[in-house]
C-alpha atoms as a PDB file:
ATOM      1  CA  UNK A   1       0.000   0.000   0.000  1.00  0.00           C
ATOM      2  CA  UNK A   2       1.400   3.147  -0.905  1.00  0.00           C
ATOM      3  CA  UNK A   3       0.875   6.444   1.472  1.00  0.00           C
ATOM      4  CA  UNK A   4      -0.239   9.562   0.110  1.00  0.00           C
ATOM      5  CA  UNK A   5       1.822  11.868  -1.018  1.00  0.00           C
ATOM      6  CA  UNK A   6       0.836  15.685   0.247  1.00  0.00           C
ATOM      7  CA  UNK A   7       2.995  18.706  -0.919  1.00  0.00           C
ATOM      8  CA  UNK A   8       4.568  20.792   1.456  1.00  0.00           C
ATOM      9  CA  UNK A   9       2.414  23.272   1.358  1.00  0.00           C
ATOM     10  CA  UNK A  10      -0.404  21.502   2.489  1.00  0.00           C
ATOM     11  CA  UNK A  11       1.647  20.645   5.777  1.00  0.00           C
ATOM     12  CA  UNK A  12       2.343  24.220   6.192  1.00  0.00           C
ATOM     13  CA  UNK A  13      -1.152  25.387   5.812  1.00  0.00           C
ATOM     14  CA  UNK A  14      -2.294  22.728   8.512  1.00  0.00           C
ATOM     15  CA  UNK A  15       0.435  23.806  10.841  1.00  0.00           C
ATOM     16  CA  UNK A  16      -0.311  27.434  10.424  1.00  0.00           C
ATOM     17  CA  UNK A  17      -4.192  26.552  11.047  1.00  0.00           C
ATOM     18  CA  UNK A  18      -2.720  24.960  14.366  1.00  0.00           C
ATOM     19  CA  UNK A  19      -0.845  27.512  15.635  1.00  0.00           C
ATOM     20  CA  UNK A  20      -3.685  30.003  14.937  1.00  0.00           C
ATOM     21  CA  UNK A  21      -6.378  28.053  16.757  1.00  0.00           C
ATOM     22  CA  UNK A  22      -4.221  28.044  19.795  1.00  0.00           C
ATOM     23  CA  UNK A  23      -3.694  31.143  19.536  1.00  0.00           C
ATOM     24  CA  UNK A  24      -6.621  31.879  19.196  1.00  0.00           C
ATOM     25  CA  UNK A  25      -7.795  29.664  22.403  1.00  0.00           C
ATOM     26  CA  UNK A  26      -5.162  31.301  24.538  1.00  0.00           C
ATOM     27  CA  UNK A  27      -6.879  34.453  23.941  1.00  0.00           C
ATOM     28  CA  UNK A  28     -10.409  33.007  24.755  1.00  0.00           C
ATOM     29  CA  UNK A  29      -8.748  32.282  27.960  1.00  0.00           C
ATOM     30  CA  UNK A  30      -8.331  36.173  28.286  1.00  0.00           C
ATOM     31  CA  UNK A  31     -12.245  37.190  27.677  1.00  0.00           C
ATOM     32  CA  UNK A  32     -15.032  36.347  30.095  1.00  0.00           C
ATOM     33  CA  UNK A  33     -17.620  35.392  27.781  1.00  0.00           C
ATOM     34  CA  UNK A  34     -19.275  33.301  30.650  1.00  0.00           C
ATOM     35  CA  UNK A  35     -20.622  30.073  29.227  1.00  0.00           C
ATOM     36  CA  UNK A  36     -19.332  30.793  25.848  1.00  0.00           C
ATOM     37  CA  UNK A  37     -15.643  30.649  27.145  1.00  0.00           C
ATOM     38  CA  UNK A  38     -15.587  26.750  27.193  1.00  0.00           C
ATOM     39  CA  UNK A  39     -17.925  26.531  23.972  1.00  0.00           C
ATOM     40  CA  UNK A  40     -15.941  27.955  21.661  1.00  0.00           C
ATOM     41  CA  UNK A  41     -12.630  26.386  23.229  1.00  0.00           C
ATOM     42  CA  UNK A  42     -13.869  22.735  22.451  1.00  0.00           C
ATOM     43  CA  UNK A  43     -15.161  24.307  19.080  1.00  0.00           C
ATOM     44  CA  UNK A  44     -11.689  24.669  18.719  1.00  0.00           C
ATOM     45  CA  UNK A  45     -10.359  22.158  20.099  1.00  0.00           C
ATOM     46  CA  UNK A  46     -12.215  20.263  17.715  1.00  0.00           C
ATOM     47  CA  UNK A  47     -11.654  21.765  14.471  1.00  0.00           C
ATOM     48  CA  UNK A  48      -7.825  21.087  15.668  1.00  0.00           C
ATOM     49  CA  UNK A  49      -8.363  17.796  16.283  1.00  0.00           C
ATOM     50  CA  UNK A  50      -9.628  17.082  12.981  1.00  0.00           C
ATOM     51  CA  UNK A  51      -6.561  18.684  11.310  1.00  0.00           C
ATOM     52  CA  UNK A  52      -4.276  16.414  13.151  1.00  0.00           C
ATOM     53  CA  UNK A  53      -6.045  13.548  12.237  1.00  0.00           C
ATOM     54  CA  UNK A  54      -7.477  14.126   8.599  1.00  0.00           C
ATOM     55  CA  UNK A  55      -4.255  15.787   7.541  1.00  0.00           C
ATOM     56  CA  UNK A  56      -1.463  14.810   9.828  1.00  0.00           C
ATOM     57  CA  UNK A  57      -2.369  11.146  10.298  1.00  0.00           C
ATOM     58  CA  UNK A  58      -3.997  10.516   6.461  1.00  0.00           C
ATOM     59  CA  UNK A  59      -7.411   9.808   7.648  1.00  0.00           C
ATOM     60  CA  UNK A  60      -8.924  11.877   4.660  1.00  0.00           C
ATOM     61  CA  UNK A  61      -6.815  10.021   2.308  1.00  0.00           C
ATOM     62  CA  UNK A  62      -7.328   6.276   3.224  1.00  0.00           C
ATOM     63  CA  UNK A  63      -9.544   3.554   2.179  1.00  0.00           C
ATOM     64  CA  UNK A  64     -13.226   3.407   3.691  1.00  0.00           C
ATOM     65  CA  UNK A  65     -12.269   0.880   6.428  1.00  0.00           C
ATOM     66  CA  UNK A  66      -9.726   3.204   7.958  1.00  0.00           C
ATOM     67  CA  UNK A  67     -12.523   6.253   7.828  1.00  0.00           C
ATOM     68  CA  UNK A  68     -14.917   3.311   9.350  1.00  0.00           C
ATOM     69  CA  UNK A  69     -12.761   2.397  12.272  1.00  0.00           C
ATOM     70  CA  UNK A  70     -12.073   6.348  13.117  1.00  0.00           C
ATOM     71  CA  UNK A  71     -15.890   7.035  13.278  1.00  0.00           C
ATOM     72  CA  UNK A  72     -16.568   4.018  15.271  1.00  0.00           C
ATOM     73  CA  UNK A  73     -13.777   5.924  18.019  1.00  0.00           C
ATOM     74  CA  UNK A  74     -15.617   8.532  17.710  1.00  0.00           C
ATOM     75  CA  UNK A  75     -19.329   7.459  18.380  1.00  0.00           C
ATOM     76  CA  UNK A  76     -17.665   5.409  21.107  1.00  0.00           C
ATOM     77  CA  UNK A  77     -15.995   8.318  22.510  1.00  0.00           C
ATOM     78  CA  UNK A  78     -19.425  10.250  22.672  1.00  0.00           C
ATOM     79  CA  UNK A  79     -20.863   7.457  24.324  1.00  0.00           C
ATOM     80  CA  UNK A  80     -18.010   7.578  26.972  1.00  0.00           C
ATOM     81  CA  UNK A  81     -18.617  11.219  27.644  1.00  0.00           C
ATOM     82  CA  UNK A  82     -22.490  10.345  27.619  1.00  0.00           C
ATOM     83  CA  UNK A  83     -22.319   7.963  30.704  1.00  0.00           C
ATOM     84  CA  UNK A  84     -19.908  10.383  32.253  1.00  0.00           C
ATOM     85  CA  UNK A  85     -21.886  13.243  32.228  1.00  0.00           C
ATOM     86  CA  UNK A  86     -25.392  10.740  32.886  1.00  0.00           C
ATOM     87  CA  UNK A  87     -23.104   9.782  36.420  1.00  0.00           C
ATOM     88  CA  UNK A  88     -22.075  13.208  37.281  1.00  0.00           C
ATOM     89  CA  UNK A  89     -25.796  15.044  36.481  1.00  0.00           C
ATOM     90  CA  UNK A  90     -27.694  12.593  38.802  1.00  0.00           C
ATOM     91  CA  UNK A  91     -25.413  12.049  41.383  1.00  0.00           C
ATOM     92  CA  UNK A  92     -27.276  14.454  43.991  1.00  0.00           C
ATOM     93  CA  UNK A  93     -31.019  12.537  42.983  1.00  0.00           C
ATOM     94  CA  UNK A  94     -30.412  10.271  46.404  1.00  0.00           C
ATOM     95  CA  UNK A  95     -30.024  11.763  49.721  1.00  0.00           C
ATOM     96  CA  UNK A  96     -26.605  11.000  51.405  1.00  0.00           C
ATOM     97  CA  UNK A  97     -26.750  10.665  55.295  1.00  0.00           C
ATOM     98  CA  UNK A  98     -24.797  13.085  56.882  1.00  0.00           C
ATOM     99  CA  UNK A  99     -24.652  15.952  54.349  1.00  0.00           C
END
């Protein structure tokens, strides 16, 4: 199997994109935007993830098993957050003696 072959440039532009975006989400860190703070950092963090991994790692370029297999990590990945956040949100439904 031969690995795709991406000019220069291209690596450039996605390392530029990722030293914008943090950047950019050091200076987030700056402004109170309340709520919004951590909504546009994982916005972020996001779209920077998905440069590393459909550019850096070839994801965009493989074969439809490979593009499979990442999807599958993440739907299982939202799943593991989904549980998470199910245990945290309904941890004070019982009453606990003594508090």
């Amino acid at each position: 199997m031969t690995a795709p072959r991406l000019s220069r440039r291209t690596y450039v532009f996605a390392y530029l994109a990722l030293l914008a975006l943090t950047l950019i989400t050091t200076l987030i860190a700056y402004l109170n935007l309340g709520v919004w703070s951590t909504v546009i950092a994982i916005g972020i963090a996001t779209v920077m993830a998905s440069i590393v991994a459909g550019i850096m790692m070839h994801a965009l370029y493989e074969s439809l098993l490979i593009r499979i297999i990442v999807s599958g990590g993440i739907i299982w990945f939202f799943f593991m957050i989904t549980l998470t956040l199910g245990d945290y949100i309904s941890r004070g439904w019982l009453p606990v003696p003594g508090k």
